[in-house]
N, C-alpha and C. Protein backbone atom coordinates (compact mmCIF):
# COMPACT_ATOMS: atom_id res chain seq x y z
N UNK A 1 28.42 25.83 61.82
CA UNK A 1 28.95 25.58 60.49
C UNK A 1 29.08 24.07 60.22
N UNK A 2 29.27 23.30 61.24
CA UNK A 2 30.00 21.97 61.13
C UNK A 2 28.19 21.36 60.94
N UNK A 3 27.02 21.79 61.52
CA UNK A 3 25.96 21.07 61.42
C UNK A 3 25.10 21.58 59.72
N UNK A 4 25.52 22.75 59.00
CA UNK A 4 25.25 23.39 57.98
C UNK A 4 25.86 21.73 56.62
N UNK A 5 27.29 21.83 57.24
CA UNK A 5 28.32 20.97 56.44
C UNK A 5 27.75 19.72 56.21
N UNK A 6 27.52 18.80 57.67
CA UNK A 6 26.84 17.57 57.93
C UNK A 6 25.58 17.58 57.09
N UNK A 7 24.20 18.47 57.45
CA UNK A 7 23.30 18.24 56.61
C UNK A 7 23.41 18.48 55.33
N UNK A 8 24.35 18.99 54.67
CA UNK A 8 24.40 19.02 53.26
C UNK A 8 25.11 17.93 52.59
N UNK A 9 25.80 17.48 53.34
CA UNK A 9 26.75 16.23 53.07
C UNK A 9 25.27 14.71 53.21
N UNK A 10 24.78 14.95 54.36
CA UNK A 10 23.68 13.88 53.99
C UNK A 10 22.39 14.61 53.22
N UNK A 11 21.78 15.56 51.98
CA UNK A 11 21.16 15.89 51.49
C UNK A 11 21.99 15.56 50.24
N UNK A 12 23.21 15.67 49.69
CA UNK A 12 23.65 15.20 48.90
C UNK A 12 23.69 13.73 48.55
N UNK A 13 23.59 12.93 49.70
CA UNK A 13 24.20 11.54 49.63
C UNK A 13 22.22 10.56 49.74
N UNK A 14 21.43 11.64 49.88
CA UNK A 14 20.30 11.34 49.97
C UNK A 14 19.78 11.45 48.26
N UNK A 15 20.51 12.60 47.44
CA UNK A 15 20.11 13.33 46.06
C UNK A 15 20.73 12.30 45.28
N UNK A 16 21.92 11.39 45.61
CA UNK A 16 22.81 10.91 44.55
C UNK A 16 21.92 9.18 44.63
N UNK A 17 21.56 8.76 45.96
CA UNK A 17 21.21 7.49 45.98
C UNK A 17 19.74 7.59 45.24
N UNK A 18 18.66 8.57 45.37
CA UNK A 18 17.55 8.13 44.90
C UNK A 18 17.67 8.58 43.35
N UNK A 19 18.52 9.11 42.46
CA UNK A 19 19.33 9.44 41.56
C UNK A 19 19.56 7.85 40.66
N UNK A 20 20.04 7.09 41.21
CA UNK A 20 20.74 5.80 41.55
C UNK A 20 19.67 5.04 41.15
N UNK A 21 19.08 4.83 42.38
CA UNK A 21 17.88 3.96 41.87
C UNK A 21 16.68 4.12 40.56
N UNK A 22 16.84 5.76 40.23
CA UNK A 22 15.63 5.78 39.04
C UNK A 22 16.17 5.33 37.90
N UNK A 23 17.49 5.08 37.65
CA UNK A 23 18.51 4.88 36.53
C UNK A 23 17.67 3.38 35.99
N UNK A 24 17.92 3.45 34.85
CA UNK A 24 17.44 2.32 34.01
C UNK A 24 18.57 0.86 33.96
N UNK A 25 18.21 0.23 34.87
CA UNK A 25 18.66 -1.17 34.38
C UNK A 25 19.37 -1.71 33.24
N UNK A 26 21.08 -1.98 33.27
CA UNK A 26 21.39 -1.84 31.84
C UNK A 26 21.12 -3.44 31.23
N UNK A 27 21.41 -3.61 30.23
CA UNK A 27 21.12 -4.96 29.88
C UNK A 27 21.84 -5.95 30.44
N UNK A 28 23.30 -5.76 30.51
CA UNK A 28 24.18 -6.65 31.11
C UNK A 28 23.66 -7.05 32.52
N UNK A 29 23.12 -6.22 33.01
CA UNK A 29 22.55 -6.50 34.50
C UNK A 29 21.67 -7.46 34.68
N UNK A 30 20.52 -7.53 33.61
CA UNK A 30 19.51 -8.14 33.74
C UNK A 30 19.57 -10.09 33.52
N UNK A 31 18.78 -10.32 34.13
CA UNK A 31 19.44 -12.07 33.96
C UNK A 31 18.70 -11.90 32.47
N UNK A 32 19.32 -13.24 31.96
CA UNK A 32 19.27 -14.15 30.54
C UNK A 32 18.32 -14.73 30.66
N UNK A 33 16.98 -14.11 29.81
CA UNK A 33 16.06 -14.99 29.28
C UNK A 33 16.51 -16.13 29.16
N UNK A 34 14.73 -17.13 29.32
CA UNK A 34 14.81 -18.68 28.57
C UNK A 34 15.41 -18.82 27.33
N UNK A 35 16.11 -19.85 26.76
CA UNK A 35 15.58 -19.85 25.29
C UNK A 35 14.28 -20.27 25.17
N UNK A 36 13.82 -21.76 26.09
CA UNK A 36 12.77 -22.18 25.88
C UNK A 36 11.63 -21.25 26.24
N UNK A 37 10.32 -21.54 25.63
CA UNK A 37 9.14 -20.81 25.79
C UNK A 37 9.27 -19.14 26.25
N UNK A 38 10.23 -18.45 25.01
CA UNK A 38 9.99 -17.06 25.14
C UNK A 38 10.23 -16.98 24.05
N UNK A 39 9.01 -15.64 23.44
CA UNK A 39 9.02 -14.88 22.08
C UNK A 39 10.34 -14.41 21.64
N UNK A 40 10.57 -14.95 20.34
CA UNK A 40 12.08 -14.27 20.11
C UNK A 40 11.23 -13.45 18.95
N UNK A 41 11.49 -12.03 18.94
CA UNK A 41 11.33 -11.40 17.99
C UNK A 41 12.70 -11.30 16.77
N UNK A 42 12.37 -11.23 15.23
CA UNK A 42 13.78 -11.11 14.78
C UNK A 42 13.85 -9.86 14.49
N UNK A 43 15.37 -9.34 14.83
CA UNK A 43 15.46 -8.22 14.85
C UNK A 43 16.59 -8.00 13.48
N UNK A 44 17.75 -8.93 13.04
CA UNK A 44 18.78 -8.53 12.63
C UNK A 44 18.99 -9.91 11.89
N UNK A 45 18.84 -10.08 10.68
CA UNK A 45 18.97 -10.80 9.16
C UNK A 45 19.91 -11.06 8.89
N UNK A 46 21.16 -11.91 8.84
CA UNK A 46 22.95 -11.83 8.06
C UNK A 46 22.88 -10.11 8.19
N UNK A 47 23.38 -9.59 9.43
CA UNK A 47 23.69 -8.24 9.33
C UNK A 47 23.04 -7.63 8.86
N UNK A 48 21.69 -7.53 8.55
CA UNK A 48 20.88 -6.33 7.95
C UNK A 48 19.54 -6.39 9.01
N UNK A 49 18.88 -5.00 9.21
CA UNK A 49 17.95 -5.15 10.69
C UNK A 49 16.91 -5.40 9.45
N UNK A 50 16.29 -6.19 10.48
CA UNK A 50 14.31 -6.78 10.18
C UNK A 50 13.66 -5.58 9.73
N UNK A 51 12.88 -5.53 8.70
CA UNK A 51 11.64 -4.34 8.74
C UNK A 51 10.21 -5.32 8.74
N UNK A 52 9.26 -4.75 9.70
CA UNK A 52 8.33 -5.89 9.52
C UNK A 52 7.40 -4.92 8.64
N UNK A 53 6.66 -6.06 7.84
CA UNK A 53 5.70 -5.05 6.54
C UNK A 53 4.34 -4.98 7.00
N UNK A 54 3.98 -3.62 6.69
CA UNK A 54 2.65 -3.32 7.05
C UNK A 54 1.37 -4.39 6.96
N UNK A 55 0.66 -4.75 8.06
CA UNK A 55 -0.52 -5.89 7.73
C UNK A 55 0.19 -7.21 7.74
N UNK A 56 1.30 -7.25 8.10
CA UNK A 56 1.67 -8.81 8.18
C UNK A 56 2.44 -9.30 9.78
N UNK A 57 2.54 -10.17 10.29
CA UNK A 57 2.89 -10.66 10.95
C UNK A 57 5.01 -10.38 11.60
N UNK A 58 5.24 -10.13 12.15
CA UNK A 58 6.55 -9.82 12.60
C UNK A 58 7.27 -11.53 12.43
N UNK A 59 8.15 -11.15 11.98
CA UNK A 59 8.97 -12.86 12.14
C UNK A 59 9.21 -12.65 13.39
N UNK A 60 9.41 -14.43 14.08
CA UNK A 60 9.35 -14.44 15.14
C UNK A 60 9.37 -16.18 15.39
N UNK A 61 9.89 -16.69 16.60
CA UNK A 61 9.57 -18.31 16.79
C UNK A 61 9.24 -18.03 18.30
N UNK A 62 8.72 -19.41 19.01
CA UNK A 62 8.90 -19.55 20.09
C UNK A 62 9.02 -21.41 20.19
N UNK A 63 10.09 -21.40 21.20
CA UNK A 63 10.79 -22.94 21.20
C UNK A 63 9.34 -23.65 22.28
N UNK A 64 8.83 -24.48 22.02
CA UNK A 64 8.04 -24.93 23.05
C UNK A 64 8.69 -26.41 23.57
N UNK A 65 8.77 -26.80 24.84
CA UNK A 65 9.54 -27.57 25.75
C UNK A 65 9.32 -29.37 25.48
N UNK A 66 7.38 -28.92 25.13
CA UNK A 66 7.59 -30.60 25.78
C UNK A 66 5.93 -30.75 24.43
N UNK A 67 6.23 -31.02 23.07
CA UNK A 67 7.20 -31.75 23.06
C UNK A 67 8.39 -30.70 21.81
N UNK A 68 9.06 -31.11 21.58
CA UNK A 68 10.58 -30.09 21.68
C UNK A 68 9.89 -29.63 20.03
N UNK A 69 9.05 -28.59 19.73
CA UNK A 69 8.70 -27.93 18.61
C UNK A 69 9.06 -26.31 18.11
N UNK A 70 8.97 -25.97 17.25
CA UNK A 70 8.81 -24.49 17.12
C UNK A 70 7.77 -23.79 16.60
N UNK A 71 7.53 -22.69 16.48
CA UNK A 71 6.56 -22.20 16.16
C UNK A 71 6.56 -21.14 15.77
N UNK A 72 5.95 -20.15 14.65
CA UNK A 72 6.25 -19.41 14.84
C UNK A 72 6.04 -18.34 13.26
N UNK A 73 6.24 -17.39 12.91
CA UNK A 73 6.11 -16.81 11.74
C UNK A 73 7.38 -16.33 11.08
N UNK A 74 7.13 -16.37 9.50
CA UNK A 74 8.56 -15.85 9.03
C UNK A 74 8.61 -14.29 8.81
N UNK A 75 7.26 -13.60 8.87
CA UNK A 75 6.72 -12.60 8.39
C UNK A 75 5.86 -12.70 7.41
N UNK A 76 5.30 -13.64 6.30
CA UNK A 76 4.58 -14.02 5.53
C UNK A 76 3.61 -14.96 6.21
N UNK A 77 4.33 -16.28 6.12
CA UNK A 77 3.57 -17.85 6.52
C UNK A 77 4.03 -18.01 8.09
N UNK A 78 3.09 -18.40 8.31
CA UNK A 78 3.09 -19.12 10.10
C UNK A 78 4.05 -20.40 9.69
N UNK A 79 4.77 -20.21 10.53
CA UNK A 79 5.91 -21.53 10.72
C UNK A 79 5.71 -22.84 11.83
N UNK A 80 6.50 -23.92 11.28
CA UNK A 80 6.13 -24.95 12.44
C UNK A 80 7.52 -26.37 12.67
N UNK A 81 7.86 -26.82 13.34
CA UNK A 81 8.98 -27.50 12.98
C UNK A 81 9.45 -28.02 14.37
N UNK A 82 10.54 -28.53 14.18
CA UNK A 82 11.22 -29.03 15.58
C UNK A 82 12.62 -28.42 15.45
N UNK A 83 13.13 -28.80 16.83
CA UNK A 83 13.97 -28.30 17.23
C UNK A 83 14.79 -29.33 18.12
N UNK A 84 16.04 -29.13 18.58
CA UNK A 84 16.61 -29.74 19.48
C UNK A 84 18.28 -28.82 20.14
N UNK A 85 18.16 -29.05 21.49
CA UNK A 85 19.39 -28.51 22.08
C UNK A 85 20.01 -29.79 22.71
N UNK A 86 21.56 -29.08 22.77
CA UNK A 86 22.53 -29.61 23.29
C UNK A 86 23.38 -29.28 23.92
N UNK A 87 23.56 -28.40 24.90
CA UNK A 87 24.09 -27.26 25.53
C UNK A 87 23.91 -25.84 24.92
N UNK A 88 25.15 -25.50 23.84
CA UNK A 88 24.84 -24.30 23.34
C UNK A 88 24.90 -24.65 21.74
N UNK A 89 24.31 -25.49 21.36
CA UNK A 89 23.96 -26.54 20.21
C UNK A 89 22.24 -26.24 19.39
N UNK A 90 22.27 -25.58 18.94
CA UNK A 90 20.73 -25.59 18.52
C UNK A 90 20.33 -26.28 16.99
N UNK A 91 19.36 -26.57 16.97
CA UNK A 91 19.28 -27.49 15.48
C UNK A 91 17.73 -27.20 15.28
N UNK A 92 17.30 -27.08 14.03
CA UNK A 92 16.08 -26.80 13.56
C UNK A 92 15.84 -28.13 12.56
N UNK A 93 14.66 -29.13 12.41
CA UNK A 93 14.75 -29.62 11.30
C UNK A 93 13.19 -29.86 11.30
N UNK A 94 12.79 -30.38 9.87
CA UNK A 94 11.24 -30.73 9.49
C UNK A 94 10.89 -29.19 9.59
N UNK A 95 11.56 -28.15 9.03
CA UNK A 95 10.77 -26.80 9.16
C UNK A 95 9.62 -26.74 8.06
N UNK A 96 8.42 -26.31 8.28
CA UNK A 96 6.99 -26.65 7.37
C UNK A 96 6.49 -24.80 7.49
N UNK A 97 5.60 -24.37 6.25
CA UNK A 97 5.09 -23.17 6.62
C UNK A 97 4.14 -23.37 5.89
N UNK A 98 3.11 -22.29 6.58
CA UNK A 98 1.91 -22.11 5.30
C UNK A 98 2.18 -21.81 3.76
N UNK A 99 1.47 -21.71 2.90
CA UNK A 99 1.58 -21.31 1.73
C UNK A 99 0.95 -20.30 1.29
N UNK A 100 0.73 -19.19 1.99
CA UNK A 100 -0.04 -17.60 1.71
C UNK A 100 1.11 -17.08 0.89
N UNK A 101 0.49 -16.47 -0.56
CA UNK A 101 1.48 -15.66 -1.08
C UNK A 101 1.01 -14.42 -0.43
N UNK A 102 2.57 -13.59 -0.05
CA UNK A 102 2.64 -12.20 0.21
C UNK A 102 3.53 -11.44 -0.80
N UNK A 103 2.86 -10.06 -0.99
CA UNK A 103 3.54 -9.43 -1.84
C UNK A 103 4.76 -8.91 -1.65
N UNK A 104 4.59 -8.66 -0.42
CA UNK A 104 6.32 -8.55 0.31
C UNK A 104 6.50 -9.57 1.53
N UNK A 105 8.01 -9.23 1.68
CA UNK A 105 8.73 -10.24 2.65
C UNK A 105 8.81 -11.46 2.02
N UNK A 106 8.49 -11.89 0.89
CA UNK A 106 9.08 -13.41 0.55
C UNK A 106 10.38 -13.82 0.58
N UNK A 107 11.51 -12.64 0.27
CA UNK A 107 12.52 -12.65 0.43
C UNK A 107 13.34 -12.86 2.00
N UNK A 108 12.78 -11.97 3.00
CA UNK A 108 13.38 -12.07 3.89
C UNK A 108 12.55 -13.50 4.51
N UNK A 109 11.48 -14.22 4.29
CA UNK A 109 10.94 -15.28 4.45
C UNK A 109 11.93 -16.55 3.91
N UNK A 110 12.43 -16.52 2.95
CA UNK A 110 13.05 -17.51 2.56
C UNK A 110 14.62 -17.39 3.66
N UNK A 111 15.05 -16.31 3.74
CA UNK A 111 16.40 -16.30 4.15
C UNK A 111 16.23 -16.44 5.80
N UNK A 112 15.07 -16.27 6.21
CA UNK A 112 14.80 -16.84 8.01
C UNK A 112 14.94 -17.80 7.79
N UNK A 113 14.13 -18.89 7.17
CA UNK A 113 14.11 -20.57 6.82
C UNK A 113 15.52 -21.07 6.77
N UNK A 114 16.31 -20.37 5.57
CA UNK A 114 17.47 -20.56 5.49
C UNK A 114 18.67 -20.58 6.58
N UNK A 115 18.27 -19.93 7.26
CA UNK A 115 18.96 -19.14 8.83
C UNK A 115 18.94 -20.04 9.67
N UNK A 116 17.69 -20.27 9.80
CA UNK A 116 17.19 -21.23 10.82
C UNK A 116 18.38 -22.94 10.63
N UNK A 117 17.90 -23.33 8.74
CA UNK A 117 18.56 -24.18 9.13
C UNK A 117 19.92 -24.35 8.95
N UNK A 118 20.86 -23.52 8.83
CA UNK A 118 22.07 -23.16 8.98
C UNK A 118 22.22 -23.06 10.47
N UNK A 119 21.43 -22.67 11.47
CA UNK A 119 22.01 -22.50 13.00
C UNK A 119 22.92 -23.88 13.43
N UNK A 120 23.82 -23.32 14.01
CA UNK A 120 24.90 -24.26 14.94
C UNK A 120 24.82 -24.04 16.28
N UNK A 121 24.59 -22.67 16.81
CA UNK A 121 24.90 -22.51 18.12
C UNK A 121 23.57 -21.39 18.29
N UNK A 122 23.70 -21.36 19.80
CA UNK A 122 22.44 -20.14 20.05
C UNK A 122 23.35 -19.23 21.42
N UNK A 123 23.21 -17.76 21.62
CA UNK A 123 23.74 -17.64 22.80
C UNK A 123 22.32 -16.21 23.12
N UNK A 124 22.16 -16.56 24.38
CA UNK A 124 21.69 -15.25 25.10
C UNK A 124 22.14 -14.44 26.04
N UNK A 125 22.22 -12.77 25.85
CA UNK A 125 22.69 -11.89 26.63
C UNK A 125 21.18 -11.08 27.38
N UNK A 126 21.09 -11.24 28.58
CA UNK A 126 20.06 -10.68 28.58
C UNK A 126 18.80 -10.84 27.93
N UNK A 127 18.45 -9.86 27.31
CA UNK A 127 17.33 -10.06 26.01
C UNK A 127 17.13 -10.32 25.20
N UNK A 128 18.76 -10.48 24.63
CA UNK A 128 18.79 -11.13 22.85
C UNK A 128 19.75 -12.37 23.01
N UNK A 129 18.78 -12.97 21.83
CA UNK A 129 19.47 -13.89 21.27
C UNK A 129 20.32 -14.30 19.32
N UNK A 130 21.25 -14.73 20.14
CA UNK A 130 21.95 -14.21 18.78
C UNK A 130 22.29 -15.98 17.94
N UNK A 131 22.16 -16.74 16.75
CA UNK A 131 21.88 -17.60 16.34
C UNK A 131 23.35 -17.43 15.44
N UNK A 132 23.98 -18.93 15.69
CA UNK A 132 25.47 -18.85 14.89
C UNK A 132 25.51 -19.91 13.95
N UNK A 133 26.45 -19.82 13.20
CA UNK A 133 26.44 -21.11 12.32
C UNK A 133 27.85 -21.85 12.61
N UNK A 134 28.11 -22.95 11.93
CA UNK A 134 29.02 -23.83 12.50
C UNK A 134 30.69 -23.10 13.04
N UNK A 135 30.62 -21.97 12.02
CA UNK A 135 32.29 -21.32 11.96
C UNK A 135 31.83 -19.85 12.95
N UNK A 136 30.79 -20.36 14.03
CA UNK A 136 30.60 -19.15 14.91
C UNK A 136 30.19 -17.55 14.32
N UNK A 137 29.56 -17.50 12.91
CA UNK A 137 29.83 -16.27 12.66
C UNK A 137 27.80 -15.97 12.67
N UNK A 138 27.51 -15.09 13.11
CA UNK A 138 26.53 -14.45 13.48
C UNK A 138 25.36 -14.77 12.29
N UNK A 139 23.93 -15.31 12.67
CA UNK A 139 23.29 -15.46 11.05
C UNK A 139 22.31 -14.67 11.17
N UNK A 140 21.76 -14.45 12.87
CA UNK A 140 20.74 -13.43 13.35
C UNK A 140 20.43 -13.32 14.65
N UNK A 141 19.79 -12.30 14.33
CA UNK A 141 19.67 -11.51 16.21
C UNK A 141 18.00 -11.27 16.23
N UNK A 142 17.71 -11.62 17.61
CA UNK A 142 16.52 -11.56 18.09
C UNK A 142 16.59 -10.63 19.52
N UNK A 143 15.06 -10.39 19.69
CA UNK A 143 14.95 -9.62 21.24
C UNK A 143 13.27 -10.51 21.42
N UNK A 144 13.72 -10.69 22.76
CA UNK A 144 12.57 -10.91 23.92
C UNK A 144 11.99 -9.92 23.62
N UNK A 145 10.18 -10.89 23.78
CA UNK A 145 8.96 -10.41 23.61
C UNK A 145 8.29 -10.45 24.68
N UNK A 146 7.56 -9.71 25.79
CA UNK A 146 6.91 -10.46 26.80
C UNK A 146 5.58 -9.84 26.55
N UNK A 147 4.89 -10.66 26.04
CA UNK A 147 3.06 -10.57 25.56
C UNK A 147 2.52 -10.49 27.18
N UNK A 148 1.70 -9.71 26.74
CA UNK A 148 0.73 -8.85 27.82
C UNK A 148 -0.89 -9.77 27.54
């Protein structure tokens, strides 16, 4: 009885650990993306989520390091500009875009631009990054892209 007990006690403890390991990685777990040189996709507008429009480009930047630029689309026009950090200090300025009219997204095109240069602060959890303005209050949310 006592060897019935034992192997079920280690068949259980064998069922719960590989159990364990198939579990999905929660976000908090995972280290904090770069800011520098990683796709920020935008996900979340002054509190309203992104829709990206059919046939056009996803808004999106990526900070490039050296020399300190951005890049990137609003969802309409390809974007281009600089940037600068300072701990948790972010600053956008000289932001430039193409001039393609689109029939949609001009709106949420203007209010990225706008976003952008309103940022005060940047913080990353994991995968997102979330963009603040001077009185800390949220202007938008992004998620890591990792291009294949």
């Amino acid at each position: 009885m006592k060897r019935v007990v034992a192997g079920l006690s280690v068949l259980l403890a064998v069922i719960v650990i590989a159990g364990c390991a198939m579990q999905k990685e929660p976000d908090s777990a995972r280290p904090d993306e770069p800011l520098v040189n990683t796709y920020w996709k935008l996900t979340e507008l002054e509190g309203a989520p992104v829709e990206v429009v059919a046939n056009q480009r996803e808004p999106h930047f990526v900070l490039h390091a050296d020399p300190a630029r951005v890049m990137g689309s609003t969802g309409c026009n390809r974007m281009m500009g600089n940037y600068r950090v300072e701990e948790d200090k972010l600053y956008f300025s000289s932001l430039a875009t193409t001039r393609m009219a689109c029939e949609q997204g001009a709106h949420t095109e203007q209010r990225f631009l706008d976003v952008l240069n309103a940022t005060d602060e940047w913080r990353v959890t994991g995968e997102h990054l979330t963009l603040l303005d001077a009185q800390h209050e949220t202007l938008a949310r992004f998620k890591a892209v990792h291009l294949q």
